[in-house]
PDB file of N, CA and C in Angstrom:
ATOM      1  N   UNK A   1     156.757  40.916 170.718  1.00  0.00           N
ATOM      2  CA  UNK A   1     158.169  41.242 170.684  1.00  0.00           C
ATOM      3  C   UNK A   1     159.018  39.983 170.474  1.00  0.00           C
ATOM      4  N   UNK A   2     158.809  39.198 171.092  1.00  0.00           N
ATOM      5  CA  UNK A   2     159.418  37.440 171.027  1.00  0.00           C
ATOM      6  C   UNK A   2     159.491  37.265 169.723  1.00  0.00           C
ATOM      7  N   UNK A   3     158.500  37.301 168.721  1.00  0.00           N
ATOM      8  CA  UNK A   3     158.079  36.828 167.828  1.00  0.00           C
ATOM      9  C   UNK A   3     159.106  37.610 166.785  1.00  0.00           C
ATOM     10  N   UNK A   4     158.882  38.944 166.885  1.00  0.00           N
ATOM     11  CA  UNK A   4     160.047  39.643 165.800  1.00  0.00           C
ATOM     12  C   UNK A   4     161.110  39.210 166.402  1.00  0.00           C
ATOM     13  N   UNK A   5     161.839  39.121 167.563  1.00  0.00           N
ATOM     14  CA  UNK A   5     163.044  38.642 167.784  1.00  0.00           C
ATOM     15  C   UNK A   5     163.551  37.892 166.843  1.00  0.00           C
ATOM     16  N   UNK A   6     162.632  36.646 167.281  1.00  0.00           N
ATOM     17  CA  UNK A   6     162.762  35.053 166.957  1.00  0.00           C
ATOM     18  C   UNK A   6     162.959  35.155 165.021  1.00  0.00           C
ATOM     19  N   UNK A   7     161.855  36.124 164.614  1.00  0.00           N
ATOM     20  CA  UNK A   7     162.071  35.958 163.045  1.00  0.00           C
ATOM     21  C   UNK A   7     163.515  36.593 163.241  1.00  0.00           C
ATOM     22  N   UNK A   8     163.687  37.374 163.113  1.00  0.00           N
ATOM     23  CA  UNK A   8     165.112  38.289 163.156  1.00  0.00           C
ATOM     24  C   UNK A   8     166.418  37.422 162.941  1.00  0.00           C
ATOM     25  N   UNK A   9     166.372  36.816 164.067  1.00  0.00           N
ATOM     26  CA  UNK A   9     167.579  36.115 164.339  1.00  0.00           C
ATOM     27  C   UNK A   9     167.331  34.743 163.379  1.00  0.00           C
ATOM     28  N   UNK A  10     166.326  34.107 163.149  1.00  0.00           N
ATOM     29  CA  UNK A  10     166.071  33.185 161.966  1.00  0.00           C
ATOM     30  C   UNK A  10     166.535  33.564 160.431  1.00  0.00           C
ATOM     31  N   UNK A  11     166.258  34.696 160.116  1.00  0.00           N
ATOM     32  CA  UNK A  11     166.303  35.427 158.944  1.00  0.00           C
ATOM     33  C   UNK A  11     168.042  35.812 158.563  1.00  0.00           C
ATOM     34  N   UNK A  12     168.774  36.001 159.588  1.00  0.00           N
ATOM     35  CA  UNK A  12     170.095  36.073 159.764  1.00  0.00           C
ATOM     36  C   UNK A  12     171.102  34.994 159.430  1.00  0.00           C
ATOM     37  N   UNK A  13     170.234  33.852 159.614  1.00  0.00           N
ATOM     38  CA  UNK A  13     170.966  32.134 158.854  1.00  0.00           C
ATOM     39  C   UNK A  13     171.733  32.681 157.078  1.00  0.00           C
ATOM     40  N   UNK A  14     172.522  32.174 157.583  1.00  0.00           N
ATOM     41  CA  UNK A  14     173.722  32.312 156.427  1.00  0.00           C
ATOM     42  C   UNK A  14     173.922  30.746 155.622  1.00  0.00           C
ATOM     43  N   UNK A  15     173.350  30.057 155.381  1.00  0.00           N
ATOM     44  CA  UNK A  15     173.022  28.716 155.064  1.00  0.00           C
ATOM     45  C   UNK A  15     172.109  28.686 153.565  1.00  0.00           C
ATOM     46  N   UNK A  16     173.400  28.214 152.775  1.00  0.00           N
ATOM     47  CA  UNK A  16     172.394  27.952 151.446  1.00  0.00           C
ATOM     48  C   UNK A  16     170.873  26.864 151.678  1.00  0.00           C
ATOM     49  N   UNK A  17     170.164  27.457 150.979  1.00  0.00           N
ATOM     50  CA  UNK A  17     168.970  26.666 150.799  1.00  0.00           C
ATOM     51  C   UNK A  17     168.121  26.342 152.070  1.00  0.00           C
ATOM     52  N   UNK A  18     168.378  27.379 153.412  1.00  0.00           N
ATOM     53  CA  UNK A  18     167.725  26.904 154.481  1.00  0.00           C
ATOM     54  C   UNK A  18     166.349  27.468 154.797  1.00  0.00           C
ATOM     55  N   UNK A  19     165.458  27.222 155.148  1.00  0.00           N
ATOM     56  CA  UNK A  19     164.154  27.871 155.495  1.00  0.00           C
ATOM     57  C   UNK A  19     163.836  27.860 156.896  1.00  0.00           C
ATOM     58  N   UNK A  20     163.079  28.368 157.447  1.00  0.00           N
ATOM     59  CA  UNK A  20     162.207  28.142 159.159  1.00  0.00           C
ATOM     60  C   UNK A  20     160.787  28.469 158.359  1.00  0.00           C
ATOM     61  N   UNK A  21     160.370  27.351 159.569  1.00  0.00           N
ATOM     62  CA  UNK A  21     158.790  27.661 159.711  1.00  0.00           C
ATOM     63  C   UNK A  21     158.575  28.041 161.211  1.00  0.00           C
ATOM     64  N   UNK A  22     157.529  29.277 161.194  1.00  0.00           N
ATOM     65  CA  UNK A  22     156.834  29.133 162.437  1.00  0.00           C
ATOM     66  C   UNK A  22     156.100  28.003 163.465  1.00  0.00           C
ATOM     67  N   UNK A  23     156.331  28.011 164.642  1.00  0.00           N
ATOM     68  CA  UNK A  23     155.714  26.509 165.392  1.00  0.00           C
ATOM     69  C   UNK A  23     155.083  26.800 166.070  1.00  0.00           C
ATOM     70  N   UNK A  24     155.068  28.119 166.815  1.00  0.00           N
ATOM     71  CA  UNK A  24     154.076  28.983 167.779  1.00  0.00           C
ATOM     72  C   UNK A  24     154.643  30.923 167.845  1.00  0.00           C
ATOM     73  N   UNK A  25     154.323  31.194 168.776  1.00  0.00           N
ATOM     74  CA  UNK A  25     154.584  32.775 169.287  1.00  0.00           C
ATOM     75  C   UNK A  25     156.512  32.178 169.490  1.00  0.00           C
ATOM     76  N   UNK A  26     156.545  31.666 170.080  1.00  0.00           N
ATOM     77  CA  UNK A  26     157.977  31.597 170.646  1.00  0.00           C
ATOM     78  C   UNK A  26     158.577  30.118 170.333  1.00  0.00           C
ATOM     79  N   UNK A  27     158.413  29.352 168.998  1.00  0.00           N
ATOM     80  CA  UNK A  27     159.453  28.645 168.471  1.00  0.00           C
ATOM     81  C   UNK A  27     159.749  28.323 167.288  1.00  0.00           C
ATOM     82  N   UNK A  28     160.463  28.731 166.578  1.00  0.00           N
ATOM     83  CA  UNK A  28     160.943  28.586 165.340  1.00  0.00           C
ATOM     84  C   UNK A  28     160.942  27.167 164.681  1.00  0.00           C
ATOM     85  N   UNK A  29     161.151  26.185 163.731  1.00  0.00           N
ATOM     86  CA  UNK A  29     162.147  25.061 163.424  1.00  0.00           C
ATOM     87  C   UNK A  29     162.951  25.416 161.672  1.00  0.00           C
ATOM     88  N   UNK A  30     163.987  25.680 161.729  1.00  0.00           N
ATOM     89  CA  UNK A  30     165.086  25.543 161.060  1.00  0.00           C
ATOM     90  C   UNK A  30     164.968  24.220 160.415  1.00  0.00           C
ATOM     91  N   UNK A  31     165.210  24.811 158.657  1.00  0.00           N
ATOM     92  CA  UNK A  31     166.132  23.195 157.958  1.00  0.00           C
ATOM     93  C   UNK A  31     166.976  23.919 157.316  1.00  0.00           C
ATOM     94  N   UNK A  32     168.184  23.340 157.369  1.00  0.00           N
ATOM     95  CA  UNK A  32     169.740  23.087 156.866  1.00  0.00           C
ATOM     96  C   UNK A  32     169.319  22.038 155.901  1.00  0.00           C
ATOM     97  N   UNK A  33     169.549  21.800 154.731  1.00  0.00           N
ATOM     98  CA  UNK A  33     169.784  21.099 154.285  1.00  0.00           C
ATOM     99  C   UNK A  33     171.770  20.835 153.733  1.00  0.00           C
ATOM    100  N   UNK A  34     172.121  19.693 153.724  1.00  0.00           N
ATOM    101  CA  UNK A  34     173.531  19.367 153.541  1.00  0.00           C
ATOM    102  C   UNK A  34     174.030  20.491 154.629  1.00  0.00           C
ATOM    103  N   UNK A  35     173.883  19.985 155.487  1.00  0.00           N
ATOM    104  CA  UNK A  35     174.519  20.042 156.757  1.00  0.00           C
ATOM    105  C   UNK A  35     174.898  19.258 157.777  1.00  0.00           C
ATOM    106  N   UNK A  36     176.235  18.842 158.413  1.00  0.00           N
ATOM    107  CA  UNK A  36     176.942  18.371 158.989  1.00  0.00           C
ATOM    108  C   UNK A  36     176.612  18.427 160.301  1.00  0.00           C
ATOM    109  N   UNK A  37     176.102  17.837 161.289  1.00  0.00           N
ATOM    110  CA  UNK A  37     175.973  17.734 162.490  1.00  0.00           C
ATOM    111  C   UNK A  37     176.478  18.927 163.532  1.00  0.00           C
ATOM    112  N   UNK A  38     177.700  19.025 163.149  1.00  0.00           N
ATOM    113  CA  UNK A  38     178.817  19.823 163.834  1.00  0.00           C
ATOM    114  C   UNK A  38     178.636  21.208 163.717  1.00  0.00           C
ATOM    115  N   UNK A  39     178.418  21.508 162.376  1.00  0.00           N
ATOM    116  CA  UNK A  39     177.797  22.402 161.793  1.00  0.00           C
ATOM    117  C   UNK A  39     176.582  23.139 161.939  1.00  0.00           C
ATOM    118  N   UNK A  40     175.490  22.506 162.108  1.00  0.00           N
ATOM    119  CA  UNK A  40     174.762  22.676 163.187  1.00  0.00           C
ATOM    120  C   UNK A  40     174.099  23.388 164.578  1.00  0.00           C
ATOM    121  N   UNK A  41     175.150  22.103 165.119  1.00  0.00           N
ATOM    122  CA  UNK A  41     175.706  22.799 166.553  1.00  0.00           C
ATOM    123  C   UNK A  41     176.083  23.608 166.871  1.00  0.00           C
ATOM    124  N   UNK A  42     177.074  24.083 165.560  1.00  0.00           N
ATOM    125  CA  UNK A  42     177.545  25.794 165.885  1.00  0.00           C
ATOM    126  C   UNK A  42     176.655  26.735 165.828  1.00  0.00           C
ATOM    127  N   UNK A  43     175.833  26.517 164.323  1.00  0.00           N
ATOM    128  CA  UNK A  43     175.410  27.432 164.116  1.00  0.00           C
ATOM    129  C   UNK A  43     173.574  27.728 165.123  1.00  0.00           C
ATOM    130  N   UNK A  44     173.413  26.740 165.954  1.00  0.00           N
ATOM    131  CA  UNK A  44     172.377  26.861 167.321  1.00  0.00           C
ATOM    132  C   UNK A  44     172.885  27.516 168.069  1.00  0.00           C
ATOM    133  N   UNK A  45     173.996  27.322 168.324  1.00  0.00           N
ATOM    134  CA  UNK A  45     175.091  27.952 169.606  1.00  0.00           C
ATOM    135  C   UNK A  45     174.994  29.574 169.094  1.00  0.00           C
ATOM    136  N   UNK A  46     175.370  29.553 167.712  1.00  0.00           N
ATOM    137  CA  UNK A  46     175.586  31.206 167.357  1.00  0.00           C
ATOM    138  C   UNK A  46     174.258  31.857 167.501  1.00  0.00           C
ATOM    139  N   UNK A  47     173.206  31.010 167.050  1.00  0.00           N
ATOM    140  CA  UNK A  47     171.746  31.352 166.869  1.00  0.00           C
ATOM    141  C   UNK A  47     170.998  32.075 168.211  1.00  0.00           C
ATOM    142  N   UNK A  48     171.873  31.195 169.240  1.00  0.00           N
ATOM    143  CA  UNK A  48     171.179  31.374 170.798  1.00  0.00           C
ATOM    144  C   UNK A  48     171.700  32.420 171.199  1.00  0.00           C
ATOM    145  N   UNK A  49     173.380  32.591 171.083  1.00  0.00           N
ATOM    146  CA  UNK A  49     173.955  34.083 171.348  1.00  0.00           C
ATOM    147  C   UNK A  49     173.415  35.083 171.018  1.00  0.00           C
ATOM    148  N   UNK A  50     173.041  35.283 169.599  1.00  0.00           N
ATOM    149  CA  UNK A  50     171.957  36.471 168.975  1.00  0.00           C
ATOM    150  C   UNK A  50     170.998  36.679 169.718  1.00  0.00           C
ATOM    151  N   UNK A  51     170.297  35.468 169.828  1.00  0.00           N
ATOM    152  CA  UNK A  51     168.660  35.812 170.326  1.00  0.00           C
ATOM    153  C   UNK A  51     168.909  36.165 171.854  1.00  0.00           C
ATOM    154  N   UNK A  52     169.850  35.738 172.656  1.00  0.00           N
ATOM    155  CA  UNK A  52     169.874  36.239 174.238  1.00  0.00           C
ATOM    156  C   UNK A  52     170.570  37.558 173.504  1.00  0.00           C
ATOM    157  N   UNK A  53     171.107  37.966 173.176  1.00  0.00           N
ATOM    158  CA  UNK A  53     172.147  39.239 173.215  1.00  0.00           C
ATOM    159  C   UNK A  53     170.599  40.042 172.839  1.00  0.00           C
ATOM    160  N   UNK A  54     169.893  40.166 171.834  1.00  0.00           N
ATOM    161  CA  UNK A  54     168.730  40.538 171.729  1.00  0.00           C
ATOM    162  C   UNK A  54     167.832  41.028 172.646  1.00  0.00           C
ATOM    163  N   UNK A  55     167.491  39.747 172.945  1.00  0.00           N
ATOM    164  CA  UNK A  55     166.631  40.038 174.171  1.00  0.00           C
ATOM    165  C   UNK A  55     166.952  40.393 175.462  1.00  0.00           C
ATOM    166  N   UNK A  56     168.358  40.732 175.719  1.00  0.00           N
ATOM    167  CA  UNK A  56     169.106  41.416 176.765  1.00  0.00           C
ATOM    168  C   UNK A  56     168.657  43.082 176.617  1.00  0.00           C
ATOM    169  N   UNK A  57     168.865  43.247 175.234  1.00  0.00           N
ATOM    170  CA  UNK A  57     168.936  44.646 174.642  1.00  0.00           C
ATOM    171  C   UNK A  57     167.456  45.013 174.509  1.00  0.00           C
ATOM    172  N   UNK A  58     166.440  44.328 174.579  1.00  0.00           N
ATOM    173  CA  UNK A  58     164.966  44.604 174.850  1.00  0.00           C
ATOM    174  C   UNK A  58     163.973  44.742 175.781  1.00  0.00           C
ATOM    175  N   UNK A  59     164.701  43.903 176.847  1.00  0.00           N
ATOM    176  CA  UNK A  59     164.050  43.621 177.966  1.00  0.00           C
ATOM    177  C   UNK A  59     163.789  44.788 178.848  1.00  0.00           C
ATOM    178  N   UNK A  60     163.095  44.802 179.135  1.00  0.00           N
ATOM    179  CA  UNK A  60     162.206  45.793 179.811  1.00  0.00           C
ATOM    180  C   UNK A  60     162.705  46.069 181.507  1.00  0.00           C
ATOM    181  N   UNK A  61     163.856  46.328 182.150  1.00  0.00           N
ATOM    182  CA  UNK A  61     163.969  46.061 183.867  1.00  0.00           C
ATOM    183  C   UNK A  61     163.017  45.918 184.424  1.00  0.00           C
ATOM    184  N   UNK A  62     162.086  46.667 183.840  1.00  0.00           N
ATOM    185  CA  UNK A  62     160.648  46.827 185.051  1.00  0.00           C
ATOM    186  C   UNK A  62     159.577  45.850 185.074  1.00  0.00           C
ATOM    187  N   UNK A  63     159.847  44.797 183.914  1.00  0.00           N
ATOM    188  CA  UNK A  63     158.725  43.774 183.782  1.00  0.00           C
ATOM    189  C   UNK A  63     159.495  42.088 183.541  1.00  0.00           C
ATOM    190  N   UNK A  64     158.917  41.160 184.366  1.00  0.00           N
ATOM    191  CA  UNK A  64     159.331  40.462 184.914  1.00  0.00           C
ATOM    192  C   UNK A  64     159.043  39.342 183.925  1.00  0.00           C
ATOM    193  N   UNK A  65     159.906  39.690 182.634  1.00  0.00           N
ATOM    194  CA  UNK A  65     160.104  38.640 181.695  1.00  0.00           C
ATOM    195  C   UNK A  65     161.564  37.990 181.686  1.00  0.00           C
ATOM    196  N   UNK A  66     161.722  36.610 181.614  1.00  0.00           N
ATOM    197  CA  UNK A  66     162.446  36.330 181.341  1.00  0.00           C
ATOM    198  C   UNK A  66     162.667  35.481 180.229  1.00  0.00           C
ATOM    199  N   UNK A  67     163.962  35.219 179.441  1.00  0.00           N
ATOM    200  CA  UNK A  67     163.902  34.615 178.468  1.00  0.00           C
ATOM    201  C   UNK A  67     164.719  32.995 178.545  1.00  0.00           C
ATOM    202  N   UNK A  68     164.480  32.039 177.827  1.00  0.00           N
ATOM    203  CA  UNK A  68     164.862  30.957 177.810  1.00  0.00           C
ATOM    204  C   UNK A  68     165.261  30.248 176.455  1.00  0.00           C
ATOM    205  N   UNK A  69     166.635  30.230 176.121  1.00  0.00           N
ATOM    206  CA  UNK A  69     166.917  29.963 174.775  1.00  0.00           C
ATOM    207  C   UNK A  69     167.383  28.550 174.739  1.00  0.00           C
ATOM    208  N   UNK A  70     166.866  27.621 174.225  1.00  0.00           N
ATOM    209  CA  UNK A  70     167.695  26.088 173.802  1.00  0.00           C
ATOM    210  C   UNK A  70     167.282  25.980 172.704  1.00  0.00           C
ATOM    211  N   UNK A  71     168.114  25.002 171.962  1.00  0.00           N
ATOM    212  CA  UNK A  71     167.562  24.248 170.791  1.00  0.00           C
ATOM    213  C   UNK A  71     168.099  22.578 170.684  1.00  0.00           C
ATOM    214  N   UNK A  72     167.311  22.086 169.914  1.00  0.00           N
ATOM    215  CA  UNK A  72     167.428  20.716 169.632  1.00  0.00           C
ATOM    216  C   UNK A  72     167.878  20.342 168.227  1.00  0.00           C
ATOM    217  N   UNK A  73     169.007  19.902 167.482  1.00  0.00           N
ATOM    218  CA  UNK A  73     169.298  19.272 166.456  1.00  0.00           C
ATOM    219  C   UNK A  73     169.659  18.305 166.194  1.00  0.00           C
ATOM    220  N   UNK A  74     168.974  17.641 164.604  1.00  0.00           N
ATOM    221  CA  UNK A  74     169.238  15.947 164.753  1.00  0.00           C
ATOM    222  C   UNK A  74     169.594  16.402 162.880  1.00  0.00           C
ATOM    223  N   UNK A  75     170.195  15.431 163.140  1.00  0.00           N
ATOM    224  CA  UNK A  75     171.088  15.525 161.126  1.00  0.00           C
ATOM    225  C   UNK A  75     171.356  13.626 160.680  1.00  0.00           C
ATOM    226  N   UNK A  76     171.307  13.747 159.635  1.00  0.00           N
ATOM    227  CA  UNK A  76     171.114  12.584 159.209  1.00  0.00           C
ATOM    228  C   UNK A  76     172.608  12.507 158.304  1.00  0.00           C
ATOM    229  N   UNK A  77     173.771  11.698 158.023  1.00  0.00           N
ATOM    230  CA  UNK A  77     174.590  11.610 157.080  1.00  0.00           C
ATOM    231  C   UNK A  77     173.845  10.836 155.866  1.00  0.00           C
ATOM    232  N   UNK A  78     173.641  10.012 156.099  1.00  0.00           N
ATOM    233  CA  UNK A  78     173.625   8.715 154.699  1.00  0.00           C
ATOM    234  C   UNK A  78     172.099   8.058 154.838  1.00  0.00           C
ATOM    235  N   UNK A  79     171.258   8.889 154.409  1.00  0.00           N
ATOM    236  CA  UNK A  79     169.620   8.356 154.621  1.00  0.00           C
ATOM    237  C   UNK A  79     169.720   7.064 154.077  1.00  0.00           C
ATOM    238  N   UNK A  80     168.967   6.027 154.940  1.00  0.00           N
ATOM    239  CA  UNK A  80     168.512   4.693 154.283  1.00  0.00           C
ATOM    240  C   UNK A  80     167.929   4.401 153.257  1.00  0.00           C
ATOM    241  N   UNK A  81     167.233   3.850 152.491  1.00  0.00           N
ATOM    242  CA  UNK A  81     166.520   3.620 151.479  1.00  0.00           C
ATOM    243  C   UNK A  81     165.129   3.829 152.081  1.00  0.00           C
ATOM    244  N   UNK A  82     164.821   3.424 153.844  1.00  0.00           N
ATOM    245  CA  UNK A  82     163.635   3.523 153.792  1.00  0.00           C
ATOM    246  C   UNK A  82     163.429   4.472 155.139  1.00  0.00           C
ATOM    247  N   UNK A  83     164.461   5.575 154.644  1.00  0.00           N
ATOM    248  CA  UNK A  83     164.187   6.778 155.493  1.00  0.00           C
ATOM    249  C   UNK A  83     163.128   7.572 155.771  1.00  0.00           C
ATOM    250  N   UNK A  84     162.527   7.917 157.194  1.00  0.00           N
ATOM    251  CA  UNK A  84     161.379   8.483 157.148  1.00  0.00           C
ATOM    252  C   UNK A  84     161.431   9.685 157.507  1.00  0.00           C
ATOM    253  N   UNK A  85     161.512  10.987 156.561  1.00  0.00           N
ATOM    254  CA  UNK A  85     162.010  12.367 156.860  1.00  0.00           C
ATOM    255  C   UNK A  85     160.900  12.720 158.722  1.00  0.00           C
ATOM    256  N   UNK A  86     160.316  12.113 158.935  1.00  0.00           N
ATOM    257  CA  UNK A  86     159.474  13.130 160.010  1.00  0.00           C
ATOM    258  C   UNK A  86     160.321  12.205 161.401  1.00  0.00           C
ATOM    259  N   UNK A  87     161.127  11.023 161.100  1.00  0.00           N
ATOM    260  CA  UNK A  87     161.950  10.644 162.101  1.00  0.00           C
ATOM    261  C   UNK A  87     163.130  11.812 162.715  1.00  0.00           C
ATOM    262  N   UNK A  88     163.668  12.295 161.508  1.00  0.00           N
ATOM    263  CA  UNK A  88     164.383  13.684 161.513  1.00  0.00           C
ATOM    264  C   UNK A  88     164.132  14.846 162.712  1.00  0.00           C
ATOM    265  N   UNK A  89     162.238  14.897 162.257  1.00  0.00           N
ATOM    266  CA  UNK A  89     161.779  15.922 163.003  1.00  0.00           C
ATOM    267  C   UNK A  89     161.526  15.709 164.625  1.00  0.00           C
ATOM    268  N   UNK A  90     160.972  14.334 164.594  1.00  0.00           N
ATOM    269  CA  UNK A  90     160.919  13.672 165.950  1.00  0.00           C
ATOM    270  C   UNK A  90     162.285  13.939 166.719  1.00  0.00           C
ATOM    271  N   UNK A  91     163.247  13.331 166.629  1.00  0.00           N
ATOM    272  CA  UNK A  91     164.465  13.381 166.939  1.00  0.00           C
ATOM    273  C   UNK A  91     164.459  14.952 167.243  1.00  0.00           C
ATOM    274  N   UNK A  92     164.897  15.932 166.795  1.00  0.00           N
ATOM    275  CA  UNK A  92     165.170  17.231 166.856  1.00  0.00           C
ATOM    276  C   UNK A  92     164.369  17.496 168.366  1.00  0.00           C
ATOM    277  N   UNK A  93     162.861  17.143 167.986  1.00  0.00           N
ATOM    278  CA  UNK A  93     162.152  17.201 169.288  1.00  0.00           C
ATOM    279  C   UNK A  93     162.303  17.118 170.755  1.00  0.00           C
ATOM    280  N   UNK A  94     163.123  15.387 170.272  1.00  0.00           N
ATOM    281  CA  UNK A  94     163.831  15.067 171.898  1.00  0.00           C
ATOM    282  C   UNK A  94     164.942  15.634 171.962  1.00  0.00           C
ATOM    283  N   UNK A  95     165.501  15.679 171.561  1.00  0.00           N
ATOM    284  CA  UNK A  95     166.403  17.082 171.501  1.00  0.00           C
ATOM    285  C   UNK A  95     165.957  18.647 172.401  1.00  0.00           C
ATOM    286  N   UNK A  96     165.381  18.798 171.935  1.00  0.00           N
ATOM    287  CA  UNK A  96     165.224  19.951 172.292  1.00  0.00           C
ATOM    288  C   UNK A  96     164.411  20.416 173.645  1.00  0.00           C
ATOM    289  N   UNK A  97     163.997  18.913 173.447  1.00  0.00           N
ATOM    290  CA  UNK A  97     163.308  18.618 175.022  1.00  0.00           C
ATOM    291  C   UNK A  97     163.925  18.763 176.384  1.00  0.00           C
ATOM    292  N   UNK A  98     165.115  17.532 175.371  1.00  0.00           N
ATOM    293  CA  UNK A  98     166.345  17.361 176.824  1.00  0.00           C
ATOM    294  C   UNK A  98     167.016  18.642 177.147  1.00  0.00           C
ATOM    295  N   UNK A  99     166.945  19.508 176.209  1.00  0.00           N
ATOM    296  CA  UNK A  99     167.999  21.018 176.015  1.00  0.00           C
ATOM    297  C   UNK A  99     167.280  21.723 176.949  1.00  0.00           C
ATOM    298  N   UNK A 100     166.140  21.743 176.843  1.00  0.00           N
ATOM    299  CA  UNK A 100     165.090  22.897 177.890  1.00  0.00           C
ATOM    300  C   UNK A 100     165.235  22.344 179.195  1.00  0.00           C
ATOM    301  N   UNK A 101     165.084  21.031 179.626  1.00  0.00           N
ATOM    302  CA  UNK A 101     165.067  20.492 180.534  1.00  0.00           C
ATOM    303  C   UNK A 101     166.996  20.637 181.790  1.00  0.00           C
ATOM    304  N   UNK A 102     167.507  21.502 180.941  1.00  0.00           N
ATOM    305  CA  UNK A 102     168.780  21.764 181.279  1.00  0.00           C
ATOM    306  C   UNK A 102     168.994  23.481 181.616  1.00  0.00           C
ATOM    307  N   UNK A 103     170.106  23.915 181.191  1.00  0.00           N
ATOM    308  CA  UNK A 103     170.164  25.395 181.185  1.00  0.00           C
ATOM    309  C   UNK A 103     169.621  25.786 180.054  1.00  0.00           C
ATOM    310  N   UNK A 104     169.507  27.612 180.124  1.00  0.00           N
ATOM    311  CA  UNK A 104     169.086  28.396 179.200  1.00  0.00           C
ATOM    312  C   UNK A 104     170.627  28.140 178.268  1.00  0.00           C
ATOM    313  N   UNK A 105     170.245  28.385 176.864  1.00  0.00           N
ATOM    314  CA  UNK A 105     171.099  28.253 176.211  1.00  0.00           C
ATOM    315  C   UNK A 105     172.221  26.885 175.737  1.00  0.00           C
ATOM    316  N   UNK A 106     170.791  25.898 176.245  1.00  0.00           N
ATOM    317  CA  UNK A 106     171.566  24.623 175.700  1.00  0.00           C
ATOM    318  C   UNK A 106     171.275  23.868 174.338  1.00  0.00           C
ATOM    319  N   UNK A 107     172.653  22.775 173.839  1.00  0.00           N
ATOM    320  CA  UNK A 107     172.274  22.897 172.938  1.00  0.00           C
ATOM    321  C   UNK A 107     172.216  20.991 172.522  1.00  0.00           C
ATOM    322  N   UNK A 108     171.629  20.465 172.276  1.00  0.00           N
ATOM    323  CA  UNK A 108     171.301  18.746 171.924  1.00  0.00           C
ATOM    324  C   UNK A 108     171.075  18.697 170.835  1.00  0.00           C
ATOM    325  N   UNK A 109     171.860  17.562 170.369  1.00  0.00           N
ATOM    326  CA  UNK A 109     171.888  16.623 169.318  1.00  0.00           C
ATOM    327  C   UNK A 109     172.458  15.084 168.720  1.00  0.00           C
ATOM    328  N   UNK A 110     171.592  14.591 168.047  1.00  0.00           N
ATOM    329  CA  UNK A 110     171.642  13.602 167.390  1.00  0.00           C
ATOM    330  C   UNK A 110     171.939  13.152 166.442  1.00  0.00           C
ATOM    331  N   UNK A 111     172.462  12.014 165.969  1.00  0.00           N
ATOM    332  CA  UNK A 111     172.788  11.679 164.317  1.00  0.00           C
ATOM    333  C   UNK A 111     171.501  10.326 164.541  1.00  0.00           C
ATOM    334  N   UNK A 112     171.068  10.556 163.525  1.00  0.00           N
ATOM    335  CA  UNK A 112     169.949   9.884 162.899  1.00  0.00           C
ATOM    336  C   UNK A 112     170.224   8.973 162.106  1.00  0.00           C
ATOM    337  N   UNK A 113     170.456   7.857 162.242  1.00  0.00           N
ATOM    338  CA  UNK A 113     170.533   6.401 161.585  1.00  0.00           C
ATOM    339  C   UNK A 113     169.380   5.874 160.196  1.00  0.00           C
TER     340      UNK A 113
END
C-alpha cells in the first residue's frame, strides 16, 4: 500500500522534465531539473501534504501503522567546472537525514556549492 501511495503522489509532480526513481518499499528520490531551491521546498512541503492526507484516508484504525513523511533537498545554482553530480545526491541525503531525525513532515535543505 506505501508503495502505490508513494508512486501516486510522485507521479502527480507538475515539473517539466522531472523523473523519480524507486530507493526501496517506502522511498522515492525526485529530480527537478532547473529548479530553484525555494521551489523545491515548496514543492516537498506540497508533496508531504498529499502523501499524509493519503495515508490518513487509508489507514486502517484497527492496525497499528503509522506513517512518517520528511524529505531532504539539495539544489545546486551555478555548477563548478568540476562539479560532481553524486555530491548533489549525497547532500539531499543529509538532508533528509536531519528531516527524519525531527518531526513527521519535515522538510531540509541545502545549496550546493
Amino acid at each position: 500500500q506505501a508503495t502505490q501511495v508513494l508512486d501516486a503522489v510522485c507521479l502527480s509532480v507538475d515539473h517539466a522534465g522531472y523523473f523519480y526513481e524507486t530507493v526501496s518499499k517506502t522511498r522515492r528520490t525526485l529530480v527537478l531539473p532547473d529548479c530553484e531551491r525555494r521551489e523545491a521546498v515548496t514543492l516537498a512541503r506540497t508533496l508531504l501534504a498529499r502523501l499524509q492526507s493519503l495515508a490518513e484516508q487509508l489507514s486502517d484504525p484497527s492496525q497499528a501503522i503509522s506513517w512518517s513523511c520528511c524529505a531532504g533537498v539539495a539544489s545546486v545554482s551555478i555548477p563548478s567546472k568540476n562539479f560532481l553530480p553524486a555530491s548533489l545526491l549525497e547532500t539531499a541525503e543529509r538532508c533528509l537525514h536531519a528531516a527524519g531525525q525531527t518531526t513527521s513532515g519535515a522538510v531540509k535543505s541545502l545549496e550546493v556549492s
